[in-house]
Protein backbone atom coordinates (compact mmCIF):
# COMPACT_ATOMS: atom_id res chain seq x y z
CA UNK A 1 33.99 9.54 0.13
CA UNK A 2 34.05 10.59 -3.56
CA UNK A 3 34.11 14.24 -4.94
CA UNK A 4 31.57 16.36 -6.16
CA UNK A 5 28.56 15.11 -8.37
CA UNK A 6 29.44 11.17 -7.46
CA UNK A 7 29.03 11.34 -4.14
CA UNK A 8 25.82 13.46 -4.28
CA UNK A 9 24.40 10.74 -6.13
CA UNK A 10 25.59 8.45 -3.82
CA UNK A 11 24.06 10.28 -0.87
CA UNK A 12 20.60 10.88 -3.00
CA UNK A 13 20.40 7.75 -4.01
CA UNK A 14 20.97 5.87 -0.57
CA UNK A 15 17.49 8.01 0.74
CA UNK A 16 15.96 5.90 -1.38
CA UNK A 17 13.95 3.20 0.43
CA UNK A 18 15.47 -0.47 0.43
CA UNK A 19 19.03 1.13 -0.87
CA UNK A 20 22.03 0.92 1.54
CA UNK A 21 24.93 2.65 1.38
CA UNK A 22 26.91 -0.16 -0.66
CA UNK A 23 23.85 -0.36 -3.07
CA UNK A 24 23.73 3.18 -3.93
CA UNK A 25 27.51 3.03 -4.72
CA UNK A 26 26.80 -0.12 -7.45
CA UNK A 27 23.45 2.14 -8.67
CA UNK A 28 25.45 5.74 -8.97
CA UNK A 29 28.73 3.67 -10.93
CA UNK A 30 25.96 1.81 -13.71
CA UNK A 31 24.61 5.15 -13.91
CA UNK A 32 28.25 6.60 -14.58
CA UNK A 33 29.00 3.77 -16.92
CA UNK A 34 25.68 3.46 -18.49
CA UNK A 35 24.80 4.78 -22.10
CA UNK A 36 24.21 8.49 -21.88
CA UNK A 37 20.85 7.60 -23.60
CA UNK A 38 19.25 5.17 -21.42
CA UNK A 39 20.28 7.68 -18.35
CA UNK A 40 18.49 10.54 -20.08
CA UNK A 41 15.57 8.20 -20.60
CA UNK A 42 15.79 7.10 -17.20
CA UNK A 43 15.97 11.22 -15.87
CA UNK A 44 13.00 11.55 -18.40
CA UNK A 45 10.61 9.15 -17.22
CA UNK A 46 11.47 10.23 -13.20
CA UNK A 47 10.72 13.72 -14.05
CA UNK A 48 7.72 12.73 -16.27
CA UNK A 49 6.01 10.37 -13.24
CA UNK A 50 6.66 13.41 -10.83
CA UNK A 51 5.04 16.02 -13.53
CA UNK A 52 2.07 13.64 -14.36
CA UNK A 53 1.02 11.75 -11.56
CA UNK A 54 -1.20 12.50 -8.89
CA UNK A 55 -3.76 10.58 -6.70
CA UNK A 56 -7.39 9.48 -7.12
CA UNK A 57 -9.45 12.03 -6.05
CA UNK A 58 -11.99 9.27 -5.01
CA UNK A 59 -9.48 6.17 -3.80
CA UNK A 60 -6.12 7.82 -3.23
CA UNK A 61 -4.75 5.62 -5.84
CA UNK A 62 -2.21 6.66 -8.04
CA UNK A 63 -3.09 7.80 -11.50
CA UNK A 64 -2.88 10.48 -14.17
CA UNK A 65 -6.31 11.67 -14.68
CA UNK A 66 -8.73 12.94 -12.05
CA UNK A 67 -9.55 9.34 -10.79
CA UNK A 68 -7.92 6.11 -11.21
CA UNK A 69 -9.26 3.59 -13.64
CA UNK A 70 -11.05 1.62 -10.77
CA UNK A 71 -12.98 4.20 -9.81
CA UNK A 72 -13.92 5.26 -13.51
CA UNK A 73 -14.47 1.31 -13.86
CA UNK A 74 -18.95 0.97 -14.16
CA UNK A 75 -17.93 -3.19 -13.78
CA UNK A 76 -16.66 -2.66 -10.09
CA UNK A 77 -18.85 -3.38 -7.30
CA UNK A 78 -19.39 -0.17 -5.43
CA UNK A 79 -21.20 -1.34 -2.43
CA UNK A 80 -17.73 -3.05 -0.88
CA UNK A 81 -14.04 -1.20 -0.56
CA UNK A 82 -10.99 -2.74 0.08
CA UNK A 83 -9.40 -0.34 2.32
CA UNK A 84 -5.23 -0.59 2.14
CA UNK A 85 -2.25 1.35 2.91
CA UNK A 86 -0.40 2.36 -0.53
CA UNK A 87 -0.95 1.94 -3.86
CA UNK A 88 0.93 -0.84 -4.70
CA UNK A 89 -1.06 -2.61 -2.33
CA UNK A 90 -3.77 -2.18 -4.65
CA UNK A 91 -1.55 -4.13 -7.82
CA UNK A 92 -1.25 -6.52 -5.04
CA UNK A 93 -4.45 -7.52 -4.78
CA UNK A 94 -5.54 -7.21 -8.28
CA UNK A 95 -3.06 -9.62 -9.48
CA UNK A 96 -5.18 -12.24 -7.54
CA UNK A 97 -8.16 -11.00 -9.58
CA UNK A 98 -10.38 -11.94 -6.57
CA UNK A 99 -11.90 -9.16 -5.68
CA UNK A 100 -14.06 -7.09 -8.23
CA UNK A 101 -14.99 -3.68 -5.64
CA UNK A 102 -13.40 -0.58 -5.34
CA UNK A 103 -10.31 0.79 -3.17
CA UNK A 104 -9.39 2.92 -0.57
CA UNK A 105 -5.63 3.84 0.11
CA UNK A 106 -4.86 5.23 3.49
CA UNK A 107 -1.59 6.58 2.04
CA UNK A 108 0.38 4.39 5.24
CA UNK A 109 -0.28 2.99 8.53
CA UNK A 110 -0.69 4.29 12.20
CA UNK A 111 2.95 4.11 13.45
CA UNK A 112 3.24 6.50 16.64
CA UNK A 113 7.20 6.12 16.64
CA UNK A 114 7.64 7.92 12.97
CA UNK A 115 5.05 10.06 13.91
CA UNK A 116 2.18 8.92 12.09
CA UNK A 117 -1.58 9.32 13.37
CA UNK A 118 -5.05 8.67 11.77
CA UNK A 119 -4.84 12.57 11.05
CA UNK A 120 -1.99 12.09 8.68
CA UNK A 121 -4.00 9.08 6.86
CA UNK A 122 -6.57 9.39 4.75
CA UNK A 123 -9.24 8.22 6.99
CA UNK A 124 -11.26 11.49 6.97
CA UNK A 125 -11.70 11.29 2.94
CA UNK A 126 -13.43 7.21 4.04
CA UNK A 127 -15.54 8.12 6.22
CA UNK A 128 -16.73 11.17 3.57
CA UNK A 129 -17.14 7.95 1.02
CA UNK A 130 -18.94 6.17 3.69
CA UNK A 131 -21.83 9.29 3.97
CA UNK A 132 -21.59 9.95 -0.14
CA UNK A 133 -21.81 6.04 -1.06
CA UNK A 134 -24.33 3.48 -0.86
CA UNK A 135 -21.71 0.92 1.08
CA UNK A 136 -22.31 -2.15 2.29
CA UNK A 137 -19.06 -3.94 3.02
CA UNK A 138 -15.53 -2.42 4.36
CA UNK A 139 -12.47 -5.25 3.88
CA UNK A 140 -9.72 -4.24 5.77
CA UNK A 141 -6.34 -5.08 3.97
CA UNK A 142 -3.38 -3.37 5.77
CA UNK A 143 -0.24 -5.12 6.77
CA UNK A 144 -0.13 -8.10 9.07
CA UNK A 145 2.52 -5.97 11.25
CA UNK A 146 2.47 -3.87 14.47
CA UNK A 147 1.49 -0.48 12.56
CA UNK A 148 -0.92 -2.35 10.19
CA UNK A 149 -2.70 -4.04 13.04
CA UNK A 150 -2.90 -0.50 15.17
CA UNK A 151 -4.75 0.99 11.50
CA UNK A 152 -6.91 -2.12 11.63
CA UNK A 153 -8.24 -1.50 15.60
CA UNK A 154 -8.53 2.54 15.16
CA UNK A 155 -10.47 1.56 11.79
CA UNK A 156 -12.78 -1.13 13.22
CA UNK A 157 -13.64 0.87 16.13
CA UNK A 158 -14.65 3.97 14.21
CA UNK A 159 -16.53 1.65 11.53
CA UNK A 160 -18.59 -0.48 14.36
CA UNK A 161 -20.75 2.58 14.99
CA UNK A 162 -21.51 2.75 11.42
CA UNK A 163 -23.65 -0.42 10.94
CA UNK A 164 -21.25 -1.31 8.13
CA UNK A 165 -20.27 -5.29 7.69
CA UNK A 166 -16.31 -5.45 8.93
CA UNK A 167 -13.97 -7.82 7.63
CA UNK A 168 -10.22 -8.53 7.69
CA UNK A 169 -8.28 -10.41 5.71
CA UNK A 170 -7.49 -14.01 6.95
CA UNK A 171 -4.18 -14.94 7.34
CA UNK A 172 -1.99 -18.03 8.51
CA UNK A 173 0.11 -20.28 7.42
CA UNK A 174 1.66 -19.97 3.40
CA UNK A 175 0.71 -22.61 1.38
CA UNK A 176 3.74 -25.35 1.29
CA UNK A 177 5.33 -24.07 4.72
CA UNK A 178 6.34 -25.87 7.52
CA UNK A 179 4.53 -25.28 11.17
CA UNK A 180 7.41 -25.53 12.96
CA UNK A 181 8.75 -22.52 10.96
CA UNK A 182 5.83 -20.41 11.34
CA UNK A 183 6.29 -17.67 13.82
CA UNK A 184 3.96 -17.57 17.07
CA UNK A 185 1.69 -14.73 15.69
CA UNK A 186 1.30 -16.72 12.13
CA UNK A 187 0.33 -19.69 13.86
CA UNK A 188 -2.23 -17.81 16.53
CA UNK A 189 -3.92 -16.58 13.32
CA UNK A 190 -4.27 -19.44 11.84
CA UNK A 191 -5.85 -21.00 14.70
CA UNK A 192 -8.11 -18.08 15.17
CA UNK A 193 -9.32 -18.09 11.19
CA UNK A 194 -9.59 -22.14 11.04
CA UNK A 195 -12.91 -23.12 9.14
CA UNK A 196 -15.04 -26.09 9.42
CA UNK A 197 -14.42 -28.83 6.69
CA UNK A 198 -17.35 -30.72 7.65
């Protein structure tokens, strides 16, 4: 244990997600060793991201105006939504530049154990999009893990009723991988989305 402001650092920093105990030591010593500038820089732009940014009143995306540039985007398809769990899922599937419709960010995933229910998700505000918009297709995008397939079920059976086209996204096997490394799950999906070549 350290004294004082180190080891508050230490402690703040290891609540951080991904940071461990030993990483948040190496993060709060750069910071201690670090040009005073580039730290005040670095205070500057997490006080700044906390003062400016907000969600998408439409999506749930992050941004710094009302709505996110997506939604403000007239080029976007807005008959199909790509329904995810956090933002950064969104960067993630614009980087493929594949898909040209809007978003919806659930803001997580149904995980009973950390308490987490459809009420704390923002499933209400998509099914208010769903009345308001002229919709056509939902693609559902969340996680291929325990908590993102739960989301996935509660979502499909409240969208059946809806007479709105359903879709997940496929996955399988990575491109280059081995089968005999593929876990059991990975390999039952790929079975289950095979397509015809013929």
């Amino acid at each position: 244990m350290y004294e004082g402001a180190v080891q508050e650092l230490i402690d703040e920093l290891g609540r951080l997600p991904g940071v461990g105990p030993k990483s948040a030591q190496r993060i709060a010593f750069h910071i201690l060793e670090a040009d005073a500038e580039d730290m005040r820089r670095l205070s500057s732009a997490i006080a700044s991201v906390k003062d400016k940014v907000k969600f998408c009143s439409v999506c749930g995306n992050v941004t710094e105006q009302e709505t996110c540039s997506i939604c403000r985007d007239v080029r976007r398809d807005p008959t199909v939504i790509c329904v995810v769990e956090e933002s950064k899922d969104v960067m993630a599937v614009e980087r493929t530049r594949s898909f040209r419709g809007r978003y919806h960010v659930l803001g997580g995933a149904i995980n009973p154990i950390a308490g987490i229910g459809p009420e704390q998700l923002r499933i209400r505000e998509l099914l208010n999009r769903l009345s308001d918009e002229q919709i056509n297709e939902i693609i559902i995008a969340t996680d291929p893990n325990l908590e993102g397939e739960a989301t996935a079920t509660y979502l499909v059976r409240m969208l059946k009723t809806l007479g709105i086209r359903v879709t997940r996204l496929a996955s399988g096997l990575p491109v280059g991988g081995d089968l005999e490394y593929a876990d059991e799950i990975t390999l039952g999906r790929a079975f289950e989305g095979r397509r015809s070549l013929t």
